[in-house]
C-alpha atoms as a PDB file:
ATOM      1  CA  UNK A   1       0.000   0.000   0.000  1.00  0.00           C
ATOM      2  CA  UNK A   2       1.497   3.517  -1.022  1.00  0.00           C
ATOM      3  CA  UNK A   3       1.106   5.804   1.503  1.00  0.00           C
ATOM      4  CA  UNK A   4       1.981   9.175  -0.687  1.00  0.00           C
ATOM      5  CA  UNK A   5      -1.174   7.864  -2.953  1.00  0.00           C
ATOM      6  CA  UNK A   6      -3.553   7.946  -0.152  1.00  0.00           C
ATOM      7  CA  UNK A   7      -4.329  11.581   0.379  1.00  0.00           C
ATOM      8  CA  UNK A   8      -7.558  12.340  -0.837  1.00  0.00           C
ATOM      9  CA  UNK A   9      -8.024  15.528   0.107  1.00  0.00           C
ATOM     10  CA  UNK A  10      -6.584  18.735  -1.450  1.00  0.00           C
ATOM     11  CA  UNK A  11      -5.635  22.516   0.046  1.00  0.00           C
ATOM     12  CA  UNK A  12      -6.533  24.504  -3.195  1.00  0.00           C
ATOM     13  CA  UNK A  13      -4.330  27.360  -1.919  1.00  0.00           C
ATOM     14  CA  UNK A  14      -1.328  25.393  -2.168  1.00  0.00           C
ATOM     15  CA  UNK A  15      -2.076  22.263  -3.648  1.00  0.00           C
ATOM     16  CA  UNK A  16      -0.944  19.952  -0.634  1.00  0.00           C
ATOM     17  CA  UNK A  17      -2.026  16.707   0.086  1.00  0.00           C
ATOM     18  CA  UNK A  18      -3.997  15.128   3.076  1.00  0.00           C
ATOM     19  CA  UNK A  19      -4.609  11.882   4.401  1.00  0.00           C
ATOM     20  CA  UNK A  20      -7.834  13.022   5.897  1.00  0.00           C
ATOM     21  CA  UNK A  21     -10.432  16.157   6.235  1.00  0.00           C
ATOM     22  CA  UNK A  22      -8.798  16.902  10.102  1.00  0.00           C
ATOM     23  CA  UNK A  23      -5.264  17.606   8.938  1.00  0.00           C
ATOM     24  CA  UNK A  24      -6.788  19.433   6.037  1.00  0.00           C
ATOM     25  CA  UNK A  25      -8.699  21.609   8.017  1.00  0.00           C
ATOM     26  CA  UNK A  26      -6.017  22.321  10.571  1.00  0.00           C
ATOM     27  CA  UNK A  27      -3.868  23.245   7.485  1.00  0.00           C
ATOM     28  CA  UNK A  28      -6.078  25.419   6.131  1.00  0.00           C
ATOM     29  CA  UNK A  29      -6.107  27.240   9.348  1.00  0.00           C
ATOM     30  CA  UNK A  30      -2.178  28.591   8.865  1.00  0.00           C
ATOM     31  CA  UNK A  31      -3.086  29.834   5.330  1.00  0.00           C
ATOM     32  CA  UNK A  32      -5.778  31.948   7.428  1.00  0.00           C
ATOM     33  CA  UNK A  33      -3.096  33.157  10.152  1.00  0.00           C
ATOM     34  CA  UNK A  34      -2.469  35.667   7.342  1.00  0.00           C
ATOM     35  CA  UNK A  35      -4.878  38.325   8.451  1.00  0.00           C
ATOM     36  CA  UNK A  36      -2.535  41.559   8.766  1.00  0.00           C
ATOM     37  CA  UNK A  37      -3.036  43.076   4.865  1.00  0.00           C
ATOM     38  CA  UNK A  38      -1.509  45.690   3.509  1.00  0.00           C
ATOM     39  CA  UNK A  39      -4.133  48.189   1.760  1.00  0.00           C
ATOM     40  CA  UNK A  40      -1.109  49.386  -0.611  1.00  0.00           C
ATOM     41  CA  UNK A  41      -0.194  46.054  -1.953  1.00  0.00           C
ATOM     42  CA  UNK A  42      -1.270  41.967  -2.018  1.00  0.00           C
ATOM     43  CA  UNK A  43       1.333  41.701   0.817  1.00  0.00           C
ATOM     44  CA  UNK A  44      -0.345  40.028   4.334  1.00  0.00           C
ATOM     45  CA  UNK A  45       1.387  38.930   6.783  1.00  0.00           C
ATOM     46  CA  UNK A  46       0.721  37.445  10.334  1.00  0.00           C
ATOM     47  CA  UNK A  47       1.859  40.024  13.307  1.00  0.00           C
ATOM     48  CA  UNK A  48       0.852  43.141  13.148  1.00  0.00           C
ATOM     49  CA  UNK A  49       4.190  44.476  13.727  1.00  0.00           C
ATOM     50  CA  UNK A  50       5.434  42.994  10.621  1.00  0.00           C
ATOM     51  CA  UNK A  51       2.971  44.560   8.021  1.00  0.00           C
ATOM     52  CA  UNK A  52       3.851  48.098   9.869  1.00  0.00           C
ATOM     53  CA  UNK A  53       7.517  47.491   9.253  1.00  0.00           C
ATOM     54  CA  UNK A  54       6.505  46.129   5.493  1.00  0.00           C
ATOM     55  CA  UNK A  55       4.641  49.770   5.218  1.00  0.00           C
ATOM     56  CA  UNK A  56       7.841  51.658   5.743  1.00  0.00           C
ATOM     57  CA  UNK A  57       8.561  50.424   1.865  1.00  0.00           C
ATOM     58  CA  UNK A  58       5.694  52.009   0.633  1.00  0.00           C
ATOM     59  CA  UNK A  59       5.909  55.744   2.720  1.00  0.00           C
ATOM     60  CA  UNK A  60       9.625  56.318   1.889  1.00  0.00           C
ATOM     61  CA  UNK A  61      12.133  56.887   3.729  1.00  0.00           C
ATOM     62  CA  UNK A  62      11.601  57.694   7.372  1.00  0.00           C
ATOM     63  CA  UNK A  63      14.745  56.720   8.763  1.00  0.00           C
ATOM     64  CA  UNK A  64      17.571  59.953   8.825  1.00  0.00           C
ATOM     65  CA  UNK A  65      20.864  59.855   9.761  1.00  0.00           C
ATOM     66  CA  UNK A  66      21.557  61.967  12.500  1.00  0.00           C
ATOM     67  CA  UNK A  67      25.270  62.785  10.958  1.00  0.00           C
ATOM     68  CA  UNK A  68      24.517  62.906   7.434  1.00  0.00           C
ATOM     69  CA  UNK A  69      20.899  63.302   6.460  1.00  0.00           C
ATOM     70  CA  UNK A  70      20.549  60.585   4.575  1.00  0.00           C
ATOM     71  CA  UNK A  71      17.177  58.748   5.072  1.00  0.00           C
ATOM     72  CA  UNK A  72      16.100  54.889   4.340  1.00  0.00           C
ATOM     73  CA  UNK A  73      13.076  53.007   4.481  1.00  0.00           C
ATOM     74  CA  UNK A  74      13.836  50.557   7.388  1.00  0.00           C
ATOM     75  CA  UNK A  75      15.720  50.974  10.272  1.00  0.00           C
ATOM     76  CA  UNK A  76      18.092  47.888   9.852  1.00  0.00           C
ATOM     77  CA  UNK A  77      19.389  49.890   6.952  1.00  0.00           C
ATOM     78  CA  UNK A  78      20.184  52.920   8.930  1.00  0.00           C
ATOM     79  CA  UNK A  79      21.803  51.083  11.386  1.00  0.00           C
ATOM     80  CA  UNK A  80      24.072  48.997   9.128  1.00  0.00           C
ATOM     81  CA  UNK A  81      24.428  53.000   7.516  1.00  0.00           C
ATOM     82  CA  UNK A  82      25.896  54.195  10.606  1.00  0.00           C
ATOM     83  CA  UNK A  83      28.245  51.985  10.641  1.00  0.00           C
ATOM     84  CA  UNK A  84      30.247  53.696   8.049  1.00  0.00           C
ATOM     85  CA  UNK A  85      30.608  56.570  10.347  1.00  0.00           C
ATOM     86  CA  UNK A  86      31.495  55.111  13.131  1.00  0.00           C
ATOM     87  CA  UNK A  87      34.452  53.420  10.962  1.00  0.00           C
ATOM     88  CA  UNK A  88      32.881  49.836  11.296  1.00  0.00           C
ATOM     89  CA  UNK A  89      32.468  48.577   7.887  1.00  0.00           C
ATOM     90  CA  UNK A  90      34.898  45.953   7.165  1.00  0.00           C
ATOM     91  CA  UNK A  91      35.135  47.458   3.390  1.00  0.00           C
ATOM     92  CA  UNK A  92      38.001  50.519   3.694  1.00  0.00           C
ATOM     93  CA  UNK A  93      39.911  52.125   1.182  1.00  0.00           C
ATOM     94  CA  UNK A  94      43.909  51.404   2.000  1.00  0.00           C
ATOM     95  CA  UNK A  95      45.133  54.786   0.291  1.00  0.00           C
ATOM     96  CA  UNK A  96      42.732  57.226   1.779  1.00  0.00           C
ATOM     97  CA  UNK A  97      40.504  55.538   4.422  1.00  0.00           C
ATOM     98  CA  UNK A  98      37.037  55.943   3.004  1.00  0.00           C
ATOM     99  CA  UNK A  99      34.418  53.130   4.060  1.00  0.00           C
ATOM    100  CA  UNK A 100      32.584  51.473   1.883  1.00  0.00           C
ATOM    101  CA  UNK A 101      29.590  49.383   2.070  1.00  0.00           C
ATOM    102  CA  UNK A 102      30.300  46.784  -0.482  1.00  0.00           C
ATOM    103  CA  UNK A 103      33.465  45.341  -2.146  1.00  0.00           C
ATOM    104  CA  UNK A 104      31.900  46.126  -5.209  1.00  0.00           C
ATOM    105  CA  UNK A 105      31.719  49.655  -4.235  1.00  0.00           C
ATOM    106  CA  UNK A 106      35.277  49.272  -2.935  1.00  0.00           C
ATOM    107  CA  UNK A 107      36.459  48.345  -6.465  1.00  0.00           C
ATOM    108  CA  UNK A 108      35.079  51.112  -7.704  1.00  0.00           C
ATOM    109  CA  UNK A 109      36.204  53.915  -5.450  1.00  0.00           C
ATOM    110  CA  UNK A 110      39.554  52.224  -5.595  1.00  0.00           C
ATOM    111  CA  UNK A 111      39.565  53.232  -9.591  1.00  0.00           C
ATOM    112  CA  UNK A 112      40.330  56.852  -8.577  1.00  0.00           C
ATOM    113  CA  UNK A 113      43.478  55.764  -7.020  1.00  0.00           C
ATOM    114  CA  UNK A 114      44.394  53.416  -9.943  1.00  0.00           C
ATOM    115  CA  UNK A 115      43.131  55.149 -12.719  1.00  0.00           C
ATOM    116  CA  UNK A 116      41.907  52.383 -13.781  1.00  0.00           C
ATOM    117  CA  UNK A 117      39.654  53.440 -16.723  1.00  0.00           C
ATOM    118  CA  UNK A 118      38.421  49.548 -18.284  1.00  0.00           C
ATOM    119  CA  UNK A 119      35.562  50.886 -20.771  1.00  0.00           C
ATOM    120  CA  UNK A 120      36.253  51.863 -23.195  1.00  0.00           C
ATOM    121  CA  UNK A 121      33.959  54.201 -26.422  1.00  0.00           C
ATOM    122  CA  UNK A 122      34.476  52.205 -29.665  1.00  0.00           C
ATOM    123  CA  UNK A 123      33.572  55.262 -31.591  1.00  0.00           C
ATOM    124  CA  UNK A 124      36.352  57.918 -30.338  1.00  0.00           C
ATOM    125  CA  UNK A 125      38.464  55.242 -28.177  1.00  0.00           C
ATOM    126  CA  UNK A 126      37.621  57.275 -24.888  1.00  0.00           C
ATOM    127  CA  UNK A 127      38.214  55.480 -21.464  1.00  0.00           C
ATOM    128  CA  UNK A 128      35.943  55.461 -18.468  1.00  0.00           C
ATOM    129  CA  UNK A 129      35.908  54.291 -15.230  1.00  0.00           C
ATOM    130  CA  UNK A 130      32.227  53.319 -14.848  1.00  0.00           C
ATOM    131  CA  UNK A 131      30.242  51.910 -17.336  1.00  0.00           C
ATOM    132  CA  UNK A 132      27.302  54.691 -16.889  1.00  0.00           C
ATOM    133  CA  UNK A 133      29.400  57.260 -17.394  1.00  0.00           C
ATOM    134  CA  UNK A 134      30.806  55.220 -21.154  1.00  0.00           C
ATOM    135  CA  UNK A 135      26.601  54.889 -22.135  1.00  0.00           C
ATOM    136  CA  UNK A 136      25.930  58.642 -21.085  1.00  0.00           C
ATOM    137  CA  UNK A 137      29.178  59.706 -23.438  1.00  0.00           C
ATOM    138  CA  UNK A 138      27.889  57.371 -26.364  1.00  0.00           C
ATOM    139  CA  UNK A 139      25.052  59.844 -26.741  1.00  0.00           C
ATOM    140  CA  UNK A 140      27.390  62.563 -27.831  1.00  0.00           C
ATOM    141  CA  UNK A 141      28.220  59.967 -30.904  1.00  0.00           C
ATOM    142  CA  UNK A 142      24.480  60.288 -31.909  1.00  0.00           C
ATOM    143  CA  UNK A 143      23.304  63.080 -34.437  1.00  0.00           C
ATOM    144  CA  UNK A 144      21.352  66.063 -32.657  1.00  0.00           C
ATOM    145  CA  UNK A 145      17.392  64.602 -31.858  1.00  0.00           C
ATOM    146  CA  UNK A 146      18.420  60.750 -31.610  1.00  0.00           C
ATOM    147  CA  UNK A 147      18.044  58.746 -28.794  1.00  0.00           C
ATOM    148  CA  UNK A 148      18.259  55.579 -30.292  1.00  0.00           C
ATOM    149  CA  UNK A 149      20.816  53.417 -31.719  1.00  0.00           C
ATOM    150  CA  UNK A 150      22.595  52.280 -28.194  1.00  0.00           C
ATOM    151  CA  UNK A 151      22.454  48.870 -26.563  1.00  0.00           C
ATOM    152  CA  UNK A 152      23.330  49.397 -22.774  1.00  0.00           C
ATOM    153  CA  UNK A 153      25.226  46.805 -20.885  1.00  0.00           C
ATOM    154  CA  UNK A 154      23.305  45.078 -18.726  1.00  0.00           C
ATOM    155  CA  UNK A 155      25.252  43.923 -15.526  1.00  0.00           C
ATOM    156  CA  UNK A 156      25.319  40.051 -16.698  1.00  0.00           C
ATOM    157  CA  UNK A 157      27.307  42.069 -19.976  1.00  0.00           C
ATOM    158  CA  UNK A 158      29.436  43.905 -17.585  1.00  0.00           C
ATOM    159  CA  UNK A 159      30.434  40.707 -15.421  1.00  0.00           C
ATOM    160  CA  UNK A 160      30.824  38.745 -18.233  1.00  0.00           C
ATOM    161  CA  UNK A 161      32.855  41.644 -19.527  1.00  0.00           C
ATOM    162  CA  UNK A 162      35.278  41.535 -16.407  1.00  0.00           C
ATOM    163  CA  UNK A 163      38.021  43.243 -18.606  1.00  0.00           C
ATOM    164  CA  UNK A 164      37.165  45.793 -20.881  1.00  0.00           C
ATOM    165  CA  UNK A 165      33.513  46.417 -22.428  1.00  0.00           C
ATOM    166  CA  UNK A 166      32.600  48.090 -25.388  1.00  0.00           C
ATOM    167  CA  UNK A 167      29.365  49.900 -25.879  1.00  0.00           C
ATOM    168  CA  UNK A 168      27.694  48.789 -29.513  1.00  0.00           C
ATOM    169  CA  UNK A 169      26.590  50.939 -31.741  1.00  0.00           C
END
């Protein structure tokens, strides 16, 4: 006798299995536990506490930075944020001590140092050291009125790319 074929009765929420109506109604119960909606979105969550932290997303940013001004929309963000003041980021910038969030952003701060300048225009053979700054020059190739004619890299292109990347025309 298979047991996993003897579970004749279906939660259509989620499409699980039960051996009998009990479990199925107990089930059915958690997908109810969900009461907590949020009027902005489809969001609903289970503690009330949760769906006020989940509005935060939706009414900007009321988070500031006491040293800085700058605001975010939770307060876990803010937090790891102050961190960079307080010289506790474990991302820092060997020649001139700036903090930075990310290695990512490390790399890239670290290109001012190096002069590291990897894309490059294909039109006028121009070097840049971000790959925004490489699409926003490729306009200047473009005849007055003409927005078109430029692929930008996506960041799959750009990591792909890890040496030098050309913008197509």
């Amino acid at each position: 006798m298979d047991l996993h074929k003897q579970k004749p009765f279906w939660c259509l929420a989620c499409a699980k299995g039960f051996r009998d109506e009990l479990s199925l109604d107990k089930h059915l119960q958690g997908h109810n536990l969900r009461r907590h909606k949020c009027d902005l979105c489809e969001k609903s969550f289970r503690v009330p506490a949760e769906l006020r932290y989940h509005y935060n997303t939706h009414t900007g940013t009321p988070f500031k930075c006491p040293i800085c001004g700058e605001a975010f929309s939770r307060s876990s963000e803010l937090t790891l944020h102050k961190k960079v003041h307080f010289g506790q980021y474990g991302y820092t910038c060997s020649d001139c001590g700036k903090p930075c969030k990310t290695l990512t952003l490390l790399k890239y701060h670290r290109r001012t140092h190096t002069g590291e300048r990897p894309y490059v225009c294909k039109e006028c053979g121009k070097r840049f050291s971000m790959s925004k700054a490489l699409q926003k020059h490729a306009l200047a190739h473009l005849p007055e009125g003409e927005g078109g004619g430029i692929t930008p890299l996506t960041k799959a292109q750009l990591k792909k790319n890890s040496g030098t990347a050309v913008v197509k025309f």
